[in-house]
C-alpha atoms as a PDB file:
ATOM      1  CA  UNK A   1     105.755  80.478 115.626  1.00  0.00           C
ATOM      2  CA  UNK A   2     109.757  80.842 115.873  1.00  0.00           C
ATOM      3  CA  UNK A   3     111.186  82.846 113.369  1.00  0.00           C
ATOM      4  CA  UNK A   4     114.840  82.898 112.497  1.00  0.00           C
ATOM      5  CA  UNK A   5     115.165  83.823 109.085  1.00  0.00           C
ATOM      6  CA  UNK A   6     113.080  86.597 107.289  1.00  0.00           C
ATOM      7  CA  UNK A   7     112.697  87.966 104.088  1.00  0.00           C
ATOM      8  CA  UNK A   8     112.035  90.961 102.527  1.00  0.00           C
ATOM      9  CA  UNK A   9     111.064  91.615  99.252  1.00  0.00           C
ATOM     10  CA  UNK A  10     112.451  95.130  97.649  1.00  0.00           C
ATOM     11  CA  UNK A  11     115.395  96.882  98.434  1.00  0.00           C
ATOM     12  CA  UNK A  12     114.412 100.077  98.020  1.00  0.00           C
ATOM     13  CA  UNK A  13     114.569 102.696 100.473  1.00  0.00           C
ATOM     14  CA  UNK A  14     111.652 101.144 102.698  1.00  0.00           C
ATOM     15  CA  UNK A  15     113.007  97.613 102.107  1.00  0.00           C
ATOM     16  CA  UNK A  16     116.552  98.205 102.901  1.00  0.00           C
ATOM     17  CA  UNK A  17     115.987  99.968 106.183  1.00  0.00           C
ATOM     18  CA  UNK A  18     113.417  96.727 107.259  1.00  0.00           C
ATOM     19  CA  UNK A  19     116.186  94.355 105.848  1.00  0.00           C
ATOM     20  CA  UNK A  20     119.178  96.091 107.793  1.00  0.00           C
ATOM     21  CA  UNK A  21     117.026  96.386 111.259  1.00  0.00           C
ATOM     22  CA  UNK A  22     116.110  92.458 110.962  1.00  0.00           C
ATOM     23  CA  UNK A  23     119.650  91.414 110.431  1.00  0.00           C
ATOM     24  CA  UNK A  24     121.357  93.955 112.932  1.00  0.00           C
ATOM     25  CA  UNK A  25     118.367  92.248 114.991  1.00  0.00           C
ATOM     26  CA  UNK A  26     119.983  88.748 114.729  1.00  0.00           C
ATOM     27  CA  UNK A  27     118.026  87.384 112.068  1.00  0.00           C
ATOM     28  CA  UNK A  28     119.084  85.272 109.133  1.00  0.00           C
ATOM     29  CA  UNK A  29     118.163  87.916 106.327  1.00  0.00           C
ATOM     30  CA  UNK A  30     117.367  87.602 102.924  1.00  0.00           C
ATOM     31  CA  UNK A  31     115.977  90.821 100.619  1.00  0.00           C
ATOM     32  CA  UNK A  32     115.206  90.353  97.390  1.00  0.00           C
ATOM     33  CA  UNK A  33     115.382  92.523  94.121  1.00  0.00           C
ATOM     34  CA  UNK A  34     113.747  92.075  90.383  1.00  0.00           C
ATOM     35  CA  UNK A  35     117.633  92.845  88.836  1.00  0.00           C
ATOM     36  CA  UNK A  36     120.751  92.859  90.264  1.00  0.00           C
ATOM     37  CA  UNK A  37     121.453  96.705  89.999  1.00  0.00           C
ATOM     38  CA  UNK A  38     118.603  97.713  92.138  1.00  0.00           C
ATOM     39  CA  UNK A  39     119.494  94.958  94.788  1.00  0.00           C
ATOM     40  CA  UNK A  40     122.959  96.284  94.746  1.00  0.00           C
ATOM     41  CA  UNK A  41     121.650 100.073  95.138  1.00  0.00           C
ATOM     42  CA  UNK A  42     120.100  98.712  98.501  1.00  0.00           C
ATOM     43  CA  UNK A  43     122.659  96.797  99.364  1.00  0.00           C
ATOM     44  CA  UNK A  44     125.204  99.441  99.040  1.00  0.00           C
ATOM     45  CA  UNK A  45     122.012 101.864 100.721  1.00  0.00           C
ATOM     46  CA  UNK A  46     123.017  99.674 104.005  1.00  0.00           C
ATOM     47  CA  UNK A  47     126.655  99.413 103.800  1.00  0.00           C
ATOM     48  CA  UNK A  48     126.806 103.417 103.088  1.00  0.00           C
ATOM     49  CA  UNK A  49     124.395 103.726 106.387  1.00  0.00           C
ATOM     50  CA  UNK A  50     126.616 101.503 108.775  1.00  0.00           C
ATOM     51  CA  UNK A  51     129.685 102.572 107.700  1.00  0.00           C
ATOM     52  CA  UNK A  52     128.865 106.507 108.238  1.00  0.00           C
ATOM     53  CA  UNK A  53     127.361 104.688 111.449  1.00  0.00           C
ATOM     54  CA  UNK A  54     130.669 103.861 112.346  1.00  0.00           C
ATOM     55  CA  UNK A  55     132.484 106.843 111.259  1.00  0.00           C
ATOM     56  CA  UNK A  56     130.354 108.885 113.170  1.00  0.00           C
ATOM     57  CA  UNK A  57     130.536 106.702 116.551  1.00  0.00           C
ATOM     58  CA  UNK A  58     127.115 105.814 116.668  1.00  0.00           C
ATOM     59  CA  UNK A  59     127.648 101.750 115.971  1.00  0.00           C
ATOM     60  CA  UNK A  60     130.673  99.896 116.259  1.00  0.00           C
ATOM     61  CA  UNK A  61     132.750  97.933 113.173  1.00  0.00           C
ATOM     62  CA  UNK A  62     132.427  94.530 115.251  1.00  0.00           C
ATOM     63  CA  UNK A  63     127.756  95.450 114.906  1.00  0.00           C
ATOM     64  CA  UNK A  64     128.547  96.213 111.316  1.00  0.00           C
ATOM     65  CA  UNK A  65     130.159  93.175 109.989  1.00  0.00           C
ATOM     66  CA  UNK A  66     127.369  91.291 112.454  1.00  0.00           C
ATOM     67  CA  UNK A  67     124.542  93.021 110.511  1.00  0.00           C
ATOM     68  CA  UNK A  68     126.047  92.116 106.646  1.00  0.00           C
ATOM     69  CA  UNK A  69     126.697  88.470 107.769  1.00  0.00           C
ATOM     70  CA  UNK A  70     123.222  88.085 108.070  1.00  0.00           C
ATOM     71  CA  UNK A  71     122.820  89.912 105.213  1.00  0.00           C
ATOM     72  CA  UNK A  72     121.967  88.168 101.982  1.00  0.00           C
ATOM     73  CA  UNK A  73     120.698  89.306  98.578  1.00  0.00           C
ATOM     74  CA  UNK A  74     118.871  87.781  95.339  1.00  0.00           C
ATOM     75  CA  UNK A  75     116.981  88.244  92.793  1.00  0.00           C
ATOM     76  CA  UNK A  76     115.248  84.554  92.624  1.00  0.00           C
ATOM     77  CA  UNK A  77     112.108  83.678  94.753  1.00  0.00           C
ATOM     78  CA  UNK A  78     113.676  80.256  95.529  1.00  0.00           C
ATOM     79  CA  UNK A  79     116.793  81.988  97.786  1.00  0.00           C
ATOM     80  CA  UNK A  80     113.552  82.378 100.141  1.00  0.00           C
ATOM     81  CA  UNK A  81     112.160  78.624 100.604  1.00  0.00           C
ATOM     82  CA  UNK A  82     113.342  78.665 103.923  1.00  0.00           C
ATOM     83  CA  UNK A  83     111.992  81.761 105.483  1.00  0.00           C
ATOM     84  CA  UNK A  84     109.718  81.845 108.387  1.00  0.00           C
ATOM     85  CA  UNK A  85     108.558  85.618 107.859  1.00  0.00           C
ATOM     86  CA  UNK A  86     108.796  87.152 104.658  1.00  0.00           C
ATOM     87  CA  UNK A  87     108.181  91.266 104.672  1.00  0.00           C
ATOM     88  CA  UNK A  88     106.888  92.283 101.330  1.00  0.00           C
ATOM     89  CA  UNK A  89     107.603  95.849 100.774  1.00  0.00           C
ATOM     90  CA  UNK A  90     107.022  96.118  97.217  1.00  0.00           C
ATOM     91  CA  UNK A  91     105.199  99.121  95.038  1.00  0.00           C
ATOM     92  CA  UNK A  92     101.541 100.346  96.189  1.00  0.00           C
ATOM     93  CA  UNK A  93      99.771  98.485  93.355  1.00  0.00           C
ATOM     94  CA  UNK A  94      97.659  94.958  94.283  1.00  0.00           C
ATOM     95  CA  UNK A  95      98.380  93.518  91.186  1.00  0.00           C
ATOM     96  CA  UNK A  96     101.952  93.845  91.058  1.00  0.00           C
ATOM     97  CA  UNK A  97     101.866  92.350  94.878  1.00  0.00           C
ATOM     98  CA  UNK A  98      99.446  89.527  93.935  1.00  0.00           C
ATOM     99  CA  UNK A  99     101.966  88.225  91.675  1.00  0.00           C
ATOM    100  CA  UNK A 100     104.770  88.596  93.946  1.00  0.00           C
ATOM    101  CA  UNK A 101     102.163  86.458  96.440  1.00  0.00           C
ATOM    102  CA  UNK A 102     101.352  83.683  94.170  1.00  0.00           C
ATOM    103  CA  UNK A 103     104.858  83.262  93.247  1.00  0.00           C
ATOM    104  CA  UNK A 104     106.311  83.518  96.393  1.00  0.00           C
ATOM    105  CA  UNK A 105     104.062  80.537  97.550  1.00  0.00           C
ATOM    106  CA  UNK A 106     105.294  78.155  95.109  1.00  0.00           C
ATOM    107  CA  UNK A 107     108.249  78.013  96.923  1.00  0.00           C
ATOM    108  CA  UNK A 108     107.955  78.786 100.775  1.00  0.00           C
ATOM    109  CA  UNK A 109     106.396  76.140 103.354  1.00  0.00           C
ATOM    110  CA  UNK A 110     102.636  76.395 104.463  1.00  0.00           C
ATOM    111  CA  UNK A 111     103.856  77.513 107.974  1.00  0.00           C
ATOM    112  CA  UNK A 112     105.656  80.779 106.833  1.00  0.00           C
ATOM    113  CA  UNK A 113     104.156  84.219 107.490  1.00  0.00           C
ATOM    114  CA  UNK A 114     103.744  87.118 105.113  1.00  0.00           C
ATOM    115  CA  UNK A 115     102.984  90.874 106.119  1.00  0.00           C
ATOM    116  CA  UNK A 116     102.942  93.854 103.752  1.00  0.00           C
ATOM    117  CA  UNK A 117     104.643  97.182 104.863  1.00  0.00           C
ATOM    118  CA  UNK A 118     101.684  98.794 103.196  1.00  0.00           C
ATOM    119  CA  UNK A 119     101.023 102.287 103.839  1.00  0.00           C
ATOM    120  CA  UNK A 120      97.337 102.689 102.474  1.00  0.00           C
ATOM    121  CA  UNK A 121      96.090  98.828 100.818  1.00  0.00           C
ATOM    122  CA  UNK A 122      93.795  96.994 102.489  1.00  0.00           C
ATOM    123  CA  UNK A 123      95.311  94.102 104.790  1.00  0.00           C
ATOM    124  CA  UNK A 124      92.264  91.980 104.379  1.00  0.00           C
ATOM    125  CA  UNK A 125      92.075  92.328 100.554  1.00  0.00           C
ATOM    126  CA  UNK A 126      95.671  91.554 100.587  1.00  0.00           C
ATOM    127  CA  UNK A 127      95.008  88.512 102.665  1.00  0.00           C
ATOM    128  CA  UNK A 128      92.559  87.137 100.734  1.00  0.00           C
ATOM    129  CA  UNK A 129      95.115  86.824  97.484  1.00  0.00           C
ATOM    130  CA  UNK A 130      96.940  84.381  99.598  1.00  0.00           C
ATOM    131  CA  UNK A 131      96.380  80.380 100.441  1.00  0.00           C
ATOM    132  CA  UNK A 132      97.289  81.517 103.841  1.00  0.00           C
ATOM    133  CA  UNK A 133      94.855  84.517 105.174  1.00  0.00           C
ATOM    134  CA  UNK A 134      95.140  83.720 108.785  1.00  0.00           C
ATOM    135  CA  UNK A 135      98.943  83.579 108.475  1.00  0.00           C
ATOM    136  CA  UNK A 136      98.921  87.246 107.094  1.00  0.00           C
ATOM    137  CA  UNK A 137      98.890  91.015 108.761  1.00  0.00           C
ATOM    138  CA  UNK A 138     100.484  94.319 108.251  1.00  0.00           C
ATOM    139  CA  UNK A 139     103.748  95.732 109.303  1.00  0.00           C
ATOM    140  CA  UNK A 140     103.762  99.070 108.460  1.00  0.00           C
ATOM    141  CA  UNK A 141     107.389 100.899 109.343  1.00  0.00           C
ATOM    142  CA  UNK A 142     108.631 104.213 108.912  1.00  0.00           C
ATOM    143  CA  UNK A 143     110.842 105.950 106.656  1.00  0.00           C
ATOM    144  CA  UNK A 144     114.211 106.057 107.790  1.00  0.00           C
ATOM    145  CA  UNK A 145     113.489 102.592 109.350  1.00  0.00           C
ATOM    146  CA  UNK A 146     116.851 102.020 111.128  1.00  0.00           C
ATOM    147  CA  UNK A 147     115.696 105.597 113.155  1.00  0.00           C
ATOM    148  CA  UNK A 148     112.158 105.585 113.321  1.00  0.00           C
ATOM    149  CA  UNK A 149     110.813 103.436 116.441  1.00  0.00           C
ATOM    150  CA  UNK A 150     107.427 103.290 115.623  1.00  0.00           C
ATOM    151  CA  UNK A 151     105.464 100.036 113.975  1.00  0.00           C
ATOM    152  CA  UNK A 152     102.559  99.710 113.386  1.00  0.00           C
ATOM    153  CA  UNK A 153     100.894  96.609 113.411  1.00  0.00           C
ATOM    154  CA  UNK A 154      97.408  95.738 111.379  1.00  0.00           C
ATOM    155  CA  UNK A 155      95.538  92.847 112.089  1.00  0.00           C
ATOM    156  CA  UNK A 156      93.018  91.767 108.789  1.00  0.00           C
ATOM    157  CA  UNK A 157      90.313  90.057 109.431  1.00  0.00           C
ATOM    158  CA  UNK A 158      91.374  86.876 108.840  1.00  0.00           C
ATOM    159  CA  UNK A 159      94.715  87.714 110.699  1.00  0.00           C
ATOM    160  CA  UNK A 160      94.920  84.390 113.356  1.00  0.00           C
ATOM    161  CA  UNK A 161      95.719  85.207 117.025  1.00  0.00           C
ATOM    162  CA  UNK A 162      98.805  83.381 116.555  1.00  0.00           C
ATOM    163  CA  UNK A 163     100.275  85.259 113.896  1.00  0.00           C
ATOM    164  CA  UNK A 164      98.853  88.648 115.144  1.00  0.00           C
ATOM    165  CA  UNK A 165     100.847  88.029 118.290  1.00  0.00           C
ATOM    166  CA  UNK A 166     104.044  86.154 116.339  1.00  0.00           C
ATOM    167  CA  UNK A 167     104.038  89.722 114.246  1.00  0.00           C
ATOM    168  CA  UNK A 168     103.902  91.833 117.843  1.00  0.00           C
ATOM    169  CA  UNK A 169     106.498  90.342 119.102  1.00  0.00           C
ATOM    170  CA  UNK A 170     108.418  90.144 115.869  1.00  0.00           C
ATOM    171  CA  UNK A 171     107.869  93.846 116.018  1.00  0.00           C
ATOM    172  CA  UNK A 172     109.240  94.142 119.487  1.00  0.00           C
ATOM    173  CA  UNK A 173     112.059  92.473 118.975  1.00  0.00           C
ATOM    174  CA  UNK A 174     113.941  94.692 115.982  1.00  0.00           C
ATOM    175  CA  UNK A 175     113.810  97.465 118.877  1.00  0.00           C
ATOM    176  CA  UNK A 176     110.574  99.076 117.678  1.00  0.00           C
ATOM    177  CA  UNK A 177     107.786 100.316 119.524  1.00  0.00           C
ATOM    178  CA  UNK A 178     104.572  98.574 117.835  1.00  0.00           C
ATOM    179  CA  UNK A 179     101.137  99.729 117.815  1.00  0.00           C
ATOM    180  CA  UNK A 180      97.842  98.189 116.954  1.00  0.00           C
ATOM    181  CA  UNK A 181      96.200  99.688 113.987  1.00  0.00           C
ATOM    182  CA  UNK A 182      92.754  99.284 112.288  1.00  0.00           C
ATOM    183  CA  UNK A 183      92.803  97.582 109.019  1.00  0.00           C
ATOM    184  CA  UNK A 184      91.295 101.081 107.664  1.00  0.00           C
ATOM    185  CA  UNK A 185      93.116 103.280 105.006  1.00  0.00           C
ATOM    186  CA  UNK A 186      96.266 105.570 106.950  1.00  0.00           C
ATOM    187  CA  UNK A 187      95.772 103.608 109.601  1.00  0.00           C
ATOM    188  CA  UNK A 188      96.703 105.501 112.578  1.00  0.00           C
ATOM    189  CA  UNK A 189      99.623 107.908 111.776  1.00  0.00           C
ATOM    190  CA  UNK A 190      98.453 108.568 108.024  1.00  0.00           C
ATOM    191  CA  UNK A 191      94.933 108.842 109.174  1.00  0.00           C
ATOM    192  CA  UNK A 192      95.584 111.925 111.378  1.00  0.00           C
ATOM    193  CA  UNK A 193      98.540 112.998 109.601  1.00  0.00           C
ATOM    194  CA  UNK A 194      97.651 112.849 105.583  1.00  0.00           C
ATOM    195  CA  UNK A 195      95.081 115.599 106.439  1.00  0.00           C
ATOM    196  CA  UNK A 196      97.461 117.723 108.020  1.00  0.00           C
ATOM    197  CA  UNK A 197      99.443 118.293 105.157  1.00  0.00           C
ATOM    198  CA  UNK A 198      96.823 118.733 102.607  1.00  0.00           C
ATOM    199  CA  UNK A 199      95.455 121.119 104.711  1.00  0.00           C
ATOM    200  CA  UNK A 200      98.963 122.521 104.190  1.00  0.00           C
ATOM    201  CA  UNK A 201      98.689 123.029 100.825  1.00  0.00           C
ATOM    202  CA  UNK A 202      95.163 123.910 100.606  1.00  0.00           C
ATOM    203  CA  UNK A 203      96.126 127.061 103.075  1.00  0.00           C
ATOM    204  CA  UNK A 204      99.199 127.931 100.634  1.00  0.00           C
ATOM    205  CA  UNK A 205      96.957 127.719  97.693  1.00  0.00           C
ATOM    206  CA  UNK A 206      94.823 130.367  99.808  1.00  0.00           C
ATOM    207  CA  UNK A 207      97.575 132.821 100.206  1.00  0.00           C
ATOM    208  CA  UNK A 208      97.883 131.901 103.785  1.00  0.00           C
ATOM    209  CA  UNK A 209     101.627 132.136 103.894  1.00  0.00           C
ATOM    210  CA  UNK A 210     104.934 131.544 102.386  1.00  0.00           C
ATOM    211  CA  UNK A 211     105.797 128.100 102.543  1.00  0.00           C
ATOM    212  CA  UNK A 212     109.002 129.453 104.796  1.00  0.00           C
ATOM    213  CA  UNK A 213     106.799 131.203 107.180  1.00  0.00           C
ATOM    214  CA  UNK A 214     104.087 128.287 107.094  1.00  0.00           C
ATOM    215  CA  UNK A 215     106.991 125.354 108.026  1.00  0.00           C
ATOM    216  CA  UNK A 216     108.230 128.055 110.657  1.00  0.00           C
ATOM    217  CA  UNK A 217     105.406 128.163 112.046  1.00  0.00           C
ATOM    218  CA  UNK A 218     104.418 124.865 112.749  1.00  0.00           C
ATOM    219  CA  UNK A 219     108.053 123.967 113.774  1.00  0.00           C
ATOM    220  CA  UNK A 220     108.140 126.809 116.575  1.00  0.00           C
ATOM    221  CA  UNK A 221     104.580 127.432 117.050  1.00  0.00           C
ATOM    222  CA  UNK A 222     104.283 123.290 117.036  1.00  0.00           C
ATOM    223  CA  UNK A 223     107.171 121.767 118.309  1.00  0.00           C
ATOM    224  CA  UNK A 224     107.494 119.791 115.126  1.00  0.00           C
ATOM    225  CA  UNK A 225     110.706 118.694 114.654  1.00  0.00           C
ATOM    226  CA  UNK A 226     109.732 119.685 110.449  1.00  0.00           C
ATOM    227  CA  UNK A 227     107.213 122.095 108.767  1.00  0.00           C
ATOM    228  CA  UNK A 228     104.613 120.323 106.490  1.00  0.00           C
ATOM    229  CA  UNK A 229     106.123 121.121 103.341  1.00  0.00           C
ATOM    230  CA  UNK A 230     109.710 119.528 104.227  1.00  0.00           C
ATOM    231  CA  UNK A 231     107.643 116.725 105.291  1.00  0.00           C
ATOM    232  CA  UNK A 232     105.488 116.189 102.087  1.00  0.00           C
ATOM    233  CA  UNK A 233     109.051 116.528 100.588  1.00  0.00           C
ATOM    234  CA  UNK A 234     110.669 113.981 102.425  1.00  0.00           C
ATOM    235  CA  UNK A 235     108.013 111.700 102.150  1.00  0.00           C
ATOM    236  CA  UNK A 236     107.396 111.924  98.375  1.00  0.00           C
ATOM    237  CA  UNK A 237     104.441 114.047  97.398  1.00  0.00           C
ATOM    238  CA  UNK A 238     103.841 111.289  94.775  1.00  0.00           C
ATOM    239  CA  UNK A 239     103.342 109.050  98.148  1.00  0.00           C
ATOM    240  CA  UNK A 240     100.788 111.175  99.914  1.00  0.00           C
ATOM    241  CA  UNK A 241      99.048 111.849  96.801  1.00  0.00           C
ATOM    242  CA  UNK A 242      98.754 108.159  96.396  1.00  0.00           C
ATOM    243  CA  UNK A 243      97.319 107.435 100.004  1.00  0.00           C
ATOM    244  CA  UNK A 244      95.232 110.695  99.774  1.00  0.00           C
ATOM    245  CA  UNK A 245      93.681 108.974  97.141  1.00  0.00           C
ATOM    246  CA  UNK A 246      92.780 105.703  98.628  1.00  0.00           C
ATOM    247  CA  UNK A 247      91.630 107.577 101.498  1.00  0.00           C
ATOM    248  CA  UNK A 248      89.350 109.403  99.740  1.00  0.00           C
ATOM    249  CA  UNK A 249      87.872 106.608  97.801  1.00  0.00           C
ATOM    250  CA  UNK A 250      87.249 104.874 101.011  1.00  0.00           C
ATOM    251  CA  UNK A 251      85.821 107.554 103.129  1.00  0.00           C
ATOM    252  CA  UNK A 252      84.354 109.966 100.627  1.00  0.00           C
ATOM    253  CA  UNK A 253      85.468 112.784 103.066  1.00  0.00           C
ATOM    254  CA  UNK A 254      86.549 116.041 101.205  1.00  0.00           C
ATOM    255  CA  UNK A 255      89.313 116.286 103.834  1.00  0.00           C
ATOM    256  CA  UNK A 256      91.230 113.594 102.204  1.00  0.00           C
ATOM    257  CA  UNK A 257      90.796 114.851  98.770  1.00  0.00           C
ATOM    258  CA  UNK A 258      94.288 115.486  96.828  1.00  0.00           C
ATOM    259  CA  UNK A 259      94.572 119.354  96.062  1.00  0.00           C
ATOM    260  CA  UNK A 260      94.524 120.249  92.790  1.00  0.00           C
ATOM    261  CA  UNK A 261      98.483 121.766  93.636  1.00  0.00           C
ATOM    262  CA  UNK A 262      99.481 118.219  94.762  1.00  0.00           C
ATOM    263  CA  UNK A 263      98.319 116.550  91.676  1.00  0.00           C
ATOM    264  CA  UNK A 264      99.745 119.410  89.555  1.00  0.00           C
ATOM    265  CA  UNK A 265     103.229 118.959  90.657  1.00  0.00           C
ATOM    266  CA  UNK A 266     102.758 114.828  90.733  1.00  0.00           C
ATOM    267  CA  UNK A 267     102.106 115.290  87.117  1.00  0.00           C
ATOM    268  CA  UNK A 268     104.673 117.408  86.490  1.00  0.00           C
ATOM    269  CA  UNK A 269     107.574 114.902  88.156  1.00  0.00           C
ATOM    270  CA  UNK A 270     108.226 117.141  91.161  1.00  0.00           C
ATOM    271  CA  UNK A 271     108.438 114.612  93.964  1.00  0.00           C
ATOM    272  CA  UNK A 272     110.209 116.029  96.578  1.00  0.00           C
ATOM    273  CA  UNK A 273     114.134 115.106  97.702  1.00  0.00           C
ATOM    274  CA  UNK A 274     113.829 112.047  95.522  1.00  0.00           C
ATOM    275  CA  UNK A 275     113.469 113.993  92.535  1.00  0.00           C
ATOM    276  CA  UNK A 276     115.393 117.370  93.203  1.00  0.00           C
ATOM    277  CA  UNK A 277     111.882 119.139  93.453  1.00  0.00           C
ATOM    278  CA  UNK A 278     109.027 119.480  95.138  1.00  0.00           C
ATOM    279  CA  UNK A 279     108.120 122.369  97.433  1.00  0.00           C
ATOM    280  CA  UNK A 280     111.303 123.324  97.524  1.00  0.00           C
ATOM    281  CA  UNK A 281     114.468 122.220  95.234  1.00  0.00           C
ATOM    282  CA  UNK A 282     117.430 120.346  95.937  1.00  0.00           C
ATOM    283  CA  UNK A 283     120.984 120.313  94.936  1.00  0.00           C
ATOM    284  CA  UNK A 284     122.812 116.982  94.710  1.00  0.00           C
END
């Protein structure tokens, strides 16, 4: 399975980062938006990321202007007939990606692969909306994509050989380092690491510490380059509550249950860095 031009659908902060490694990667790039001002927020996400890139000696102008040539944007489904791997990096909701599917197959050949960058959904379940289960698998990056090196890779059931090892090597060749992962909910990384930080809270609901003291003391105490709380900030805590959720529903396990705190502040709009507040707030 060759693949020289890929699409990704969303360009939001996941989508923009997979977009911008696949075309600084060589490849023929198309990411696509539902309107024209979010596709130009991501678009202008990239251009803002290589040109402080740049600035800041860490990429050269020639790689930038390399990266936006491949660089395309749209807001139709037809702009991505010709892809041979499309990345669908949409919101966590099946129904909303079912559609995106179905419509996305009207147009693309029968040879063309599709992964989700799902962090929680089921590959198989997400497979199984398609005409083409055995050309479909996960691709899970992480947030900031251009940084992280990690991928993981998540084979459904129906997942083919072929594509499982088209998607590897996909994986290998944007620079990352992929992994195989179970087609469970978390994965790997969210498996181990979801509990960690509910376990976070559920100690600072206890009176275990300050949320200072608590981040110090898993960054120095740890070696972790960030305390749980910054983490649950930077991720979203609208995001872990989410997976904590699906987690929970699959294994039953009270160690994946949201605590009441997390779903407090989720109600309440505090989301972390994206919103100004979460654990801690934020100043533009």
């Amino acid at each position: 399975m060759e693949i020289k031009t890929v699409g990704v659908l969303g360009c939001g902060l996941m989508g923009s980062g997979i977009a911008q490694v696949c075309a600084a990667s060589g490849y023929k790039t198309v990411v696509r938006e539902v309107d024209q001002a979010f596709l130009d927020k991501g678009l202008g996400r990239i251009r803002k990321f290589m040109d402080d890139g740049v600035a800041k000696g860490k990429t050269t102008a020639e790689s930038r202007d390399a990266t936006l040539a491949n660089l395309s944007g749209t807001t139709t489904f037809d702009a991505m007939k010709d892809c041979d791997l499309i990345i669908e990096a949409i919101v966590e909701n099946l129904d909303d990606k079912r559609e995106t599917y179905a419509a996305l197959e009207r147009v693309v050949g029968d040879r063309a692969i599709f992964v989700s960058n799902t962090s929680s959904l089921c590959i198989t379940e997400l497979a199984a909306t398609t005409t083409r289960p055995d050309r479909f698998a996960g691709l899970h990056f992480f947030n900031p994509v251009p940084i992280m090196k990690l991928v993981e890779v998540i084979r459904a059931l129906t997942t083919s050989d072929e594509t499982y090892q088209a998607v590897f090597a996909f994986a290998q060749s944007l620079g990352k380092e992929p992994i195989t992962a179970p087609d469970r909910p978390g994965f790997i990384v969210n498996r181990l690491l979801v509990p960690y930080l509910l376990d976070a809270i559920r100690a600072y609901e206890n009176g275990l510490g300050t949320l200072e003291d608590i981040d110090k003391g898993m960054k120095l105490g740890c070696g972790y380059p960030m305390g749980p709380f910054t983490l649950l900030d930077f991720v979203g805590l609208d995001t872990t509550y989410y997976i904590a959720n699906i987690m929970f529903e699959e294994f039953r396990e009270p160690a994946y249950a949201p605590p009441p705190l997390l779903k407090r502040m989720v109600l309440a709009g505090r989301m972390g860095r994206k919103s100004g507040r979460g654990f801690y707030t934020y100043t533009p």
